[in-house]
Protein backbone atom coordinates (compact mmCIF):
# COMPACT_ATOMS: atom_id res chain seq x y z
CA UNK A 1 -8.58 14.93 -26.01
CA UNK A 2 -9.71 15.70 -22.78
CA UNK A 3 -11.79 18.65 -21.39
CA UNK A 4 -12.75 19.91 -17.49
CA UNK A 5 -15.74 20.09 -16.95
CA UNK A 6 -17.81 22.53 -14.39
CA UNK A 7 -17.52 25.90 -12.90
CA UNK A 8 -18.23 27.89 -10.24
CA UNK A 9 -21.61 28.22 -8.69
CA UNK A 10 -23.37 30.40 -6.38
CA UNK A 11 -23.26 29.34 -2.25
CA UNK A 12 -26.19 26.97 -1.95
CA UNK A 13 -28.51 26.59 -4.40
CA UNK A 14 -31.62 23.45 -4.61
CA UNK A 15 -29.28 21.80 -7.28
CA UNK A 16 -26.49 21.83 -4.45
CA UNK A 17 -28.83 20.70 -2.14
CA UNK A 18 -30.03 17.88 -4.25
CA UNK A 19 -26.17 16.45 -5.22
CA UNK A 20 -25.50 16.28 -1.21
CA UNK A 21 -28.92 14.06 -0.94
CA UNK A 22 -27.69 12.12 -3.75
CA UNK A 23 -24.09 11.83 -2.20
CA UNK A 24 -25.34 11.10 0.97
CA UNK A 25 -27.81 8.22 -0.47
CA UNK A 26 -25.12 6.09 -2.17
CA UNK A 27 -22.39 7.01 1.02
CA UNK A 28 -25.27 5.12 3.44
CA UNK A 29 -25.63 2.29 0.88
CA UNK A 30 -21.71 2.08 0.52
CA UNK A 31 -21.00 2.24 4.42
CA UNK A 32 -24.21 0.10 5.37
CA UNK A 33 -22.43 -2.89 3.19
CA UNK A 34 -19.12 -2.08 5.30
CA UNK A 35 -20.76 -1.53 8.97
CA UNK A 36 -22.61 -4.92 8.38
CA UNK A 37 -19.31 -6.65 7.59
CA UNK A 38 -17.43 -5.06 10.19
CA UNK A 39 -19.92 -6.18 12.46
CA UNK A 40 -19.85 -9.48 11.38
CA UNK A 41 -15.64 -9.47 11.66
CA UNK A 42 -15.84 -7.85 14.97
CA UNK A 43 -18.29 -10.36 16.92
CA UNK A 44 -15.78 -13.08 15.95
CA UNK A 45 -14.14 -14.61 19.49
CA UNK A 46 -11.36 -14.36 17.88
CA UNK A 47 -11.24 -11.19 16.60
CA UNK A 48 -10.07 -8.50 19.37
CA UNK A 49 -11.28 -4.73 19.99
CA UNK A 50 -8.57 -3.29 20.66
CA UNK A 51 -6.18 -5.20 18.08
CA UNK A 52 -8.84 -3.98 15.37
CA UNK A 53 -8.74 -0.22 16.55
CA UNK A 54 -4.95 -0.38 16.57
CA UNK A 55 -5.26 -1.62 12.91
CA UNK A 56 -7.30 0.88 11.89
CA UNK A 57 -5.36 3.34 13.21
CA UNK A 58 -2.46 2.12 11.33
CA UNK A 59 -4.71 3.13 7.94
CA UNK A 60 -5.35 6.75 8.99
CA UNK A 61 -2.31 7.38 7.41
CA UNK A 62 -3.10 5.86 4.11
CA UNK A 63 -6.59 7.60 4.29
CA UNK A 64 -4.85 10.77 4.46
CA UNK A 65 -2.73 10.23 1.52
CA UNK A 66 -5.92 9.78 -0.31
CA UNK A 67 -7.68 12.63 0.52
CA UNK A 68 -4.27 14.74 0.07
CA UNK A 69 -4.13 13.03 -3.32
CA UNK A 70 -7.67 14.12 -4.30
CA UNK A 71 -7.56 17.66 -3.49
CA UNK A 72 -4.19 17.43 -5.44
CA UNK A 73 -6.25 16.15 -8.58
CA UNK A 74 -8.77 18.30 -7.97
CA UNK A 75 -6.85 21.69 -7.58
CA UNK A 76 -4.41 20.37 -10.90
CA UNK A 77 -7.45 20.15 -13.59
CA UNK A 78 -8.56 23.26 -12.46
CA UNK A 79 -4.79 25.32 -13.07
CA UNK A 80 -5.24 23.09 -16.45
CA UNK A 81 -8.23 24.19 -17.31
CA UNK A 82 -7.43 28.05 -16.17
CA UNK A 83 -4.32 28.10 -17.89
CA UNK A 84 -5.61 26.53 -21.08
CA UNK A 85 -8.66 29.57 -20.95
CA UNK A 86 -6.36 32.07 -20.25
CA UNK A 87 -2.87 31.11 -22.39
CA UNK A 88 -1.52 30.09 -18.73
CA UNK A 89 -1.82 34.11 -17.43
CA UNK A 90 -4.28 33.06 -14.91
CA UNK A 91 -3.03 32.76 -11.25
CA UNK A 92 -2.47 29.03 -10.52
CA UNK A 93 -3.02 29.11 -6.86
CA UNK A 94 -6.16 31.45 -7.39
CA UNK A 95 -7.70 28.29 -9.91
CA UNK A 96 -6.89 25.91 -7.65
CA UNK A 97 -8.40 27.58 -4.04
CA UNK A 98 -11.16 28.23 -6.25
CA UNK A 99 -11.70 24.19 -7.13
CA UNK A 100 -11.64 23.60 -3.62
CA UNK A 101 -14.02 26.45 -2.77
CA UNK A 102 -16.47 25.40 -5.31
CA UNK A 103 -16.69 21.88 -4.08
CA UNK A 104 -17.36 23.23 -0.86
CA UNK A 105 -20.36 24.93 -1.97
CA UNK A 106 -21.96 21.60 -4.12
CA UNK A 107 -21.74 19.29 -1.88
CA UNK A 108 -19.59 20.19 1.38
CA UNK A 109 -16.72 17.89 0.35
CA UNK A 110 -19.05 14.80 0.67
CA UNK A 111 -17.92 13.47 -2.45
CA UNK A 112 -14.52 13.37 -1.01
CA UNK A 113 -15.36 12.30 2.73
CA UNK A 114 -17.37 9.35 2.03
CA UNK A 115 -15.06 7.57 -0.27
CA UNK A 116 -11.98 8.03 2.03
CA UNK A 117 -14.49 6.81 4.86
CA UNK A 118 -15.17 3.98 3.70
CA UNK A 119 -11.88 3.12 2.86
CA UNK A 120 -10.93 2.99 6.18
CA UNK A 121 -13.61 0.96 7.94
CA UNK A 122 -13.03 -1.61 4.95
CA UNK A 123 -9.41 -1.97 5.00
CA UNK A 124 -9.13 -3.25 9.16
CA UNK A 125 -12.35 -5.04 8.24
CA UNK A 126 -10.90 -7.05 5.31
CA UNK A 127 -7.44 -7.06 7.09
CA UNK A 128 -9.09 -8.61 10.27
CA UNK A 129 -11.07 -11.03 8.40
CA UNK A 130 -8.41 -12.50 6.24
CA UNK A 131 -6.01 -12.85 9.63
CA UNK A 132 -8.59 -14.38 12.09
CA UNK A 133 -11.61 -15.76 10.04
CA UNK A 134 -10.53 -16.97 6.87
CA UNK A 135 -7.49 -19.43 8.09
CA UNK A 136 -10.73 -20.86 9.91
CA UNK A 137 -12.13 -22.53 6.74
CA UNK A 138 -8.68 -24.54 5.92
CA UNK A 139 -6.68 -24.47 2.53
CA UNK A 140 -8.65 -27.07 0.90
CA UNK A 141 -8.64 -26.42 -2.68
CA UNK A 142 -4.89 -25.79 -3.44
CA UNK A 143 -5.06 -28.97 -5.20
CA UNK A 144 -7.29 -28.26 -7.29
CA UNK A 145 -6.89 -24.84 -8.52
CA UNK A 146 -3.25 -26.31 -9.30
CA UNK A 147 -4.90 -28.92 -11.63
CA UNK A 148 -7.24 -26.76 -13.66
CA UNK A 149 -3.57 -24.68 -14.37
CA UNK A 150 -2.32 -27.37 -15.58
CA UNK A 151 -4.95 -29.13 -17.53
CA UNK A 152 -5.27 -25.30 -19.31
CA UNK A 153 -1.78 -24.80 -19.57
CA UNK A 154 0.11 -28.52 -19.97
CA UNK A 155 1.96 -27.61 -17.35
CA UNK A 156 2.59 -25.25 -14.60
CA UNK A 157 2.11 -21.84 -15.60
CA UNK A 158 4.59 -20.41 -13.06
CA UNK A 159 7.19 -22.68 -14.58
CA UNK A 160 6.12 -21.57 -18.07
CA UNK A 161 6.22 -18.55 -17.40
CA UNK A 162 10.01 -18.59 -16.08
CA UNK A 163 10.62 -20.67 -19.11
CA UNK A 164 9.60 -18.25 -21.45
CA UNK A 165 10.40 -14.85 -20.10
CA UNK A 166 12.43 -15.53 -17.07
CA UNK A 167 15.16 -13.00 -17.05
CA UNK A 168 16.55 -10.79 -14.35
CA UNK A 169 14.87 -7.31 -15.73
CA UNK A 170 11.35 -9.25 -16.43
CA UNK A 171 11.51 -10.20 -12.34
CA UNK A 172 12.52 -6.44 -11.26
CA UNK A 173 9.60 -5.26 -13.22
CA UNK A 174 7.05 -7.77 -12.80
CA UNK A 175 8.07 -7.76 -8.89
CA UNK A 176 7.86 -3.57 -9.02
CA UNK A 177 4.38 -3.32 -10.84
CA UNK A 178 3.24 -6.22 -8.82
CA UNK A 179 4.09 -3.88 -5.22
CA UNK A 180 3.09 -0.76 -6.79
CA UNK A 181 -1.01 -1.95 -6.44
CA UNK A 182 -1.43 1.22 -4.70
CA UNK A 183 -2.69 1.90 -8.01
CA UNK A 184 -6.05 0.60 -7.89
CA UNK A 185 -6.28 0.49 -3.88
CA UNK A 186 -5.64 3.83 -3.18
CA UNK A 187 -5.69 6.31 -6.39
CA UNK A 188 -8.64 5.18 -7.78
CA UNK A 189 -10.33 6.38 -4.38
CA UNK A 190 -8.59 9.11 -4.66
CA UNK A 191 -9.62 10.05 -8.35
CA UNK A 192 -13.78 9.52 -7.54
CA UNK A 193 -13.18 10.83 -4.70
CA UNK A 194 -13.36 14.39 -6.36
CA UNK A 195 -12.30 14.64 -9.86
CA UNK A 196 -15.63 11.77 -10.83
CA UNK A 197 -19.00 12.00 -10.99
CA UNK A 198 -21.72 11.08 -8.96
CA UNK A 199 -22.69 8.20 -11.00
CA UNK A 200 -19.05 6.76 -11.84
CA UNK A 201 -18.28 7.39 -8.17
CA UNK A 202 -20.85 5.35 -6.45
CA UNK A 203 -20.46 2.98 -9.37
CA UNK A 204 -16.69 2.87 -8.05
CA UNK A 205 -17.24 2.15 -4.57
CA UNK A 206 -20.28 0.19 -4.74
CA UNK A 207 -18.10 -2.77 -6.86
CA UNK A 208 -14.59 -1.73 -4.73
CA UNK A 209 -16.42 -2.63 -1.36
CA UNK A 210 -18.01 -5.31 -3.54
CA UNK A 211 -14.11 -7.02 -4.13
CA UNK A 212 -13.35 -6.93 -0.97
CA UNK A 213 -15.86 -8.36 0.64
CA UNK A 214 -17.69 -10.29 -2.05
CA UNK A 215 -14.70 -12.03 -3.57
CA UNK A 216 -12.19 -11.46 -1.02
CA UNK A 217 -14.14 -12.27 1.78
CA UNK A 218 -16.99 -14.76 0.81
CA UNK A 219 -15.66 -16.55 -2.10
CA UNK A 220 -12.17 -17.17 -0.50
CA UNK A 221 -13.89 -18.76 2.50
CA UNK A 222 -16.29 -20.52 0.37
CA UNK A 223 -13.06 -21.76 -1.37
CA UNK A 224 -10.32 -21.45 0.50
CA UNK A 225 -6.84 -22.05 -0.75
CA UNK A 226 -3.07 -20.26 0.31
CA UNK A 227 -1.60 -20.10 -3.28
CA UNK A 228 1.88 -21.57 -4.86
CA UNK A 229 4.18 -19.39 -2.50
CA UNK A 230 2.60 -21.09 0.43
CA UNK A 231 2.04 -24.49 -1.07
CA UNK A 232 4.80 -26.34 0.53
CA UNK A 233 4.05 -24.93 4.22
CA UNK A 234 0.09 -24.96 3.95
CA UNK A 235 -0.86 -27.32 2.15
CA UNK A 236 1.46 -30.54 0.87
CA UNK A 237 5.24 -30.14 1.05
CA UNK A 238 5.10 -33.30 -0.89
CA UNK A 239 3.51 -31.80 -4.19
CA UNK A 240 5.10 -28.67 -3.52
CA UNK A 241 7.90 -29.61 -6.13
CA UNK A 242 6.59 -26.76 -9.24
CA UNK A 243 6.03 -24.04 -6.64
CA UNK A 244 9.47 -24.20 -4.80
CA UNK A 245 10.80 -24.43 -8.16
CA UNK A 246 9.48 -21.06 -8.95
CA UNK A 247 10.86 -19.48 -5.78
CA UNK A 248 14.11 -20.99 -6.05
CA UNK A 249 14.19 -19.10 -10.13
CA UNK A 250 12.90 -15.65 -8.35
CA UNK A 251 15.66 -15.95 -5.94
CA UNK A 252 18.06 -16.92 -8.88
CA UNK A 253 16.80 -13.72 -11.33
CA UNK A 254 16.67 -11.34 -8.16
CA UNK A 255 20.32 -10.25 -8.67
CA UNK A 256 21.52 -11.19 -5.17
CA UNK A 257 18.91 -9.28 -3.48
CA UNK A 258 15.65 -10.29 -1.28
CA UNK A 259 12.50 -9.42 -4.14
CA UNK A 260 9.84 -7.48 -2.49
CA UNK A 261 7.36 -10.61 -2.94
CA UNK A 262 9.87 -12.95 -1.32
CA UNK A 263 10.38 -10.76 1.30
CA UNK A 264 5.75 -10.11 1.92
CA UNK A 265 5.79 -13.79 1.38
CA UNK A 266 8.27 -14.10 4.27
CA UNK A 267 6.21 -11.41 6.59
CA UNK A 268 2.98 -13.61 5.95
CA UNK A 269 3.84 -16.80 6.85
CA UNK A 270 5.78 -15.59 9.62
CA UNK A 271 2.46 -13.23 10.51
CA UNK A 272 0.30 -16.03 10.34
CA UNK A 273 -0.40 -17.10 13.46
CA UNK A 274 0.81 -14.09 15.55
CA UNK A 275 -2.03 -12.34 17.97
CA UNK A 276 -1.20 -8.89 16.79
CA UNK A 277 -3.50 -7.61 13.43
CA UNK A 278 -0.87 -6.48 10.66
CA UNK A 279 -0.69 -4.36 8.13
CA UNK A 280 -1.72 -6.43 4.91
CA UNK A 281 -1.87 -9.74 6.56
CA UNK A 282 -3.41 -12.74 5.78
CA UNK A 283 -3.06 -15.45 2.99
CA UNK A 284 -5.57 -16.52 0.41
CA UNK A 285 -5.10 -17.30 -3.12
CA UNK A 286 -8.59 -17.17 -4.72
CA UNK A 287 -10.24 -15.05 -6.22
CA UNK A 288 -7.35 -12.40 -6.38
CA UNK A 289 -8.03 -9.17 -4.92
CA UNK A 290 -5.05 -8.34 -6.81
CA UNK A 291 -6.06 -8.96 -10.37
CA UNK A 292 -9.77 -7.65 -9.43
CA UNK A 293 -8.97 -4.28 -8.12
CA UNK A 294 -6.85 -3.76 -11.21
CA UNK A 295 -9.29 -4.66 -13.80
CA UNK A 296 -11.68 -2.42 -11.78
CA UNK A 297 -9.32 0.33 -11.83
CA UNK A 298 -9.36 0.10 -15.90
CA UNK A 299 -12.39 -0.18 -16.63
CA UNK A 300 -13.07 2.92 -14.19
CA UNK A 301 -10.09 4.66 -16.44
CA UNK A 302 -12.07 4.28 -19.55
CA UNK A 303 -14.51 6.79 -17.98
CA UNK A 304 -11.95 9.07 -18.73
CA UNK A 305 -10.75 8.43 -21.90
CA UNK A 306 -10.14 5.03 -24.15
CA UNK A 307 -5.91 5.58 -24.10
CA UNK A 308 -6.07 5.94 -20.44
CA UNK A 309 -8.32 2.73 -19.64
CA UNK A 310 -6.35 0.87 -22.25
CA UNK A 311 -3.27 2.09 -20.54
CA UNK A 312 -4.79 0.58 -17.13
CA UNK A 313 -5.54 -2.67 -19.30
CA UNK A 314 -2.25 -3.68 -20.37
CA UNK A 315 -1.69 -2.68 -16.31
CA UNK A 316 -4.20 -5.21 -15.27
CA UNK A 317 -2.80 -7.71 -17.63
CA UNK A 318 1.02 -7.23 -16.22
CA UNK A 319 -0.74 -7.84 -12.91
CA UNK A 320 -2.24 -10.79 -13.78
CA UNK A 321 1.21 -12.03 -15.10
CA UNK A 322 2.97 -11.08 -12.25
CA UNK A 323 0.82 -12.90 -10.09
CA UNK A 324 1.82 -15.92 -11.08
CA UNK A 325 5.20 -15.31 -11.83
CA UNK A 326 6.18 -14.36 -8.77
CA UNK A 327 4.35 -17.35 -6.86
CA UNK A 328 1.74 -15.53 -5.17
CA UNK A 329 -1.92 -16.86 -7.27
CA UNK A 330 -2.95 -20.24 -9.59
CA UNK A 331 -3.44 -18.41 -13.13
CA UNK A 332 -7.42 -19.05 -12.21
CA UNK A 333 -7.19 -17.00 -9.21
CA UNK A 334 -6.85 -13.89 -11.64
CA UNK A 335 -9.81 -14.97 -14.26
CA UNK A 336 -12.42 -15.82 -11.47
CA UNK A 337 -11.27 -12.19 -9.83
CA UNK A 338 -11.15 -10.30 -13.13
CA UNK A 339 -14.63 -11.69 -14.43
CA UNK A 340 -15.61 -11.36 -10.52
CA UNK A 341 -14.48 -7.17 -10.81
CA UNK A 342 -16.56 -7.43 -14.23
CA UNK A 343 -19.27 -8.32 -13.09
CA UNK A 344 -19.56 -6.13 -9.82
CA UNK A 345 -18.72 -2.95 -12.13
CA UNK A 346 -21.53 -3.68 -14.31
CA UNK A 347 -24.35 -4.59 -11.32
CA UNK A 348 -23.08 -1.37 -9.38
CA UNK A 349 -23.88 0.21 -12.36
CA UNK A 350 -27.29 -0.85 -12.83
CA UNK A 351 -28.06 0.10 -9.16
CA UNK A 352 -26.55 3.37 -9.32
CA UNK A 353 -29.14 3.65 -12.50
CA UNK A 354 -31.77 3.10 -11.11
CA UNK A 355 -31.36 4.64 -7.80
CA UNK A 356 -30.96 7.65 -10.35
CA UNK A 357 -33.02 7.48 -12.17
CA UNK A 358 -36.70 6.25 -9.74
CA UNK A 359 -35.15 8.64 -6.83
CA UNK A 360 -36.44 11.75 -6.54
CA UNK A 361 -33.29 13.25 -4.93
CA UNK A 362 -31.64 12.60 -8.36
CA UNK A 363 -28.48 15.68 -8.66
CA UNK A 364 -29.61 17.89 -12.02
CA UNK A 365 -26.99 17.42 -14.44
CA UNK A 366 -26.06 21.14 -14.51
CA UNK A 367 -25.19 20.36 -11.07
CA UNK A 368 -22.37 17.92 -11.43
CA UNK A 369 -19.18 18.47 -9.79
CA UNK A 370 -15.85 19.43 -12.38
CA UNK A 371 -15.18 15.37 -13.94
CA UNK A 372 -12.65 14.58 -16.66
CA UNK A 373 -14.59 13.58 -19.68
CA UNK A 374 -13.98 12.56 -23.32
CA UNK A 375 -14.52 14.61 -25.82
CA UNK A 376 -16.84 12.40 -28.47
């Protein structure tokens, strides 16, 4: 059973004053970490101004959606909790403008700013660095990433996994949960961006900029590979035989249609060496952003409540499935990114802690904004 938390407060008081130091400490830590990799993205030679404005321009839109999404969540647990207090006589639009209003007067909508900011100086970043830096350092360890599959699964997990389950509604779904990663990317922004806490929110975005540039950035250069689907044109056409095999059962299950990962595996390759920055371009196969983001995302979800991060579990776990299924990661790609998410949930945590708890600027807990909680 959940309960909303939180309730109006007066204009500007020290508590207020306090939460927007405390929001505005662990924004600068989160956007430092981003500047510093943008930086190091943008002085590439190979990297262009202009292309990387026109991709980030091409996020605005997504950035939007989050912060539209936010103020949705926001202005919905308050009507919930209204209606609940008043047997659903109180004025919905009244709760919800006064949500809004009352966030105004915490923290000035920080909570919500930040997070969407950051989001969209990371995503070009990332998107930049995977198209123009990352090819850079080869596809060397295809090979081997295909071995340890194999030596942990006697064969080809992609294969097994079209031998055991391989069926035209198991390809529609995997292929639909697989696409609809907006999950993790984009809600779970959305959802610390104003319905979270101060804690669970920089603990959030502290490990989400942390997967992206940590494990999609430094460990895929440190060990780059392309993945199955690009296997035969990256790396060895010769040993390509279990990987083509896979495509050639997706394209037999897809019903006569082009699957939404055929077709993104399509748009990459032919992306690949293009001038132009694209939306979502770039190949690498390990660690998978993928199957990190998503186990992020649940464990986040069991902040507010044990159904709903067991829920985003079994997500994660379809995710992890699908990845492999549908050609795109090595079944190791997914364990080095979900231990990878682990552990950056759990060390953003500890820094958040402490930050909390030696700062002085610490937010009182009276002060915290409304945050879905469980009931214990």
């Amino acid at each position: 059973m959940l309960r909303l938390t939180g309730g109006m407060r007066s204009p500007w008081t020290s508590a207020s004053s306090r939460l927007v130091r405390t929001e505005a400490t662990f924004a600068a830590l989160a956007f430092a970490m981003v500047a510093a990799f943008a930086l190091v993205v943008l002085l590439d030679e190979d990297v262009s101004t202009i292309a990387f404005a026109e991709l980030a321009a091409a996020y605005v839109g997504v950035t939007l959606l989050i912060v539209g999404t936010a103020c949705l969540l926001l202005a919905a647990g308050a009507v919930w909790k209204a209606g609940r207090a008043s047997r659903w006589k109180a004025s919905p639009m009244d709760a919800a403008r006064a949500a809004i209003l009352n966030k105004w007067r915490e923290d000035r909508l920080l909570s919500l700013a930040w997070p969407a900011g950051v989001f969209l100086l990371l995503m070009p970043s990332f998107n930049a660095f995977k198209q123009r830096i990352l090819p850079d350092a080869g596809f060397l360890y295809d090979p081997e990433l295909a071995a340890i599959d194999r030596a942990f699964f006697g064969t080809d997990p992609g294969l097994w996994l079209h031998d055991t389950i391989g069926s035209p509604v198991a390809t529609a779904l995997l292929d639909a949960l697989y696409h609809g990663w907006f999950l993790p990317t984009t809600l779970g922004v959305a959802m610390v961006g104003l319905c979270a806490g101060t804690r669970t929110r920089a603990q959030y975005m502290i490990a989400y900029v942390g997967v992206w540039i940590i494990l999609g950035a430094v460990l895929a250069f440190l060990v780059p590979a392309a993945g199955p689907a690009f296997y035969a044109a990256l790396v060895d056409p010769g040993q390509a035989g279990p990987f083509t095999a896979v495509a050639d059962r997706l394209a037999a299950t897809s019903g006569g249609g082009l699957l939404t990962s055929l077709h993104n595996q399509q748009y990459l390759i032919a992306n690949l060496d293009r001038p132009a920055l694209v939306v979502g371009g770039g190949i690498s196969a390990i660690p998978s952003v993928h199957n990190a983001l998503a186990v992020l995302f649940a464990l986040a979800s069991f902040r507010i409540g044990r159904l709903c991060g067991l829920a985003m579990s079994a997500f994660a776990l379809m995710i992890w499935i699908g990845s492999v299924y549908l050609n795109w990661h090595y079944a190791i790609d997914g364990v080095v990114g979900a231990v990878g998410a682990l552990l950056l949930w759990f060390g953003a945590g500890a820094l958040v802690d402490r930050l909390m708890r030696t700062g002085s600027d610490a937010a009182a807990p009276a002060s915290r904004p409304p945050e879905l909680i469980a009931e214990t």
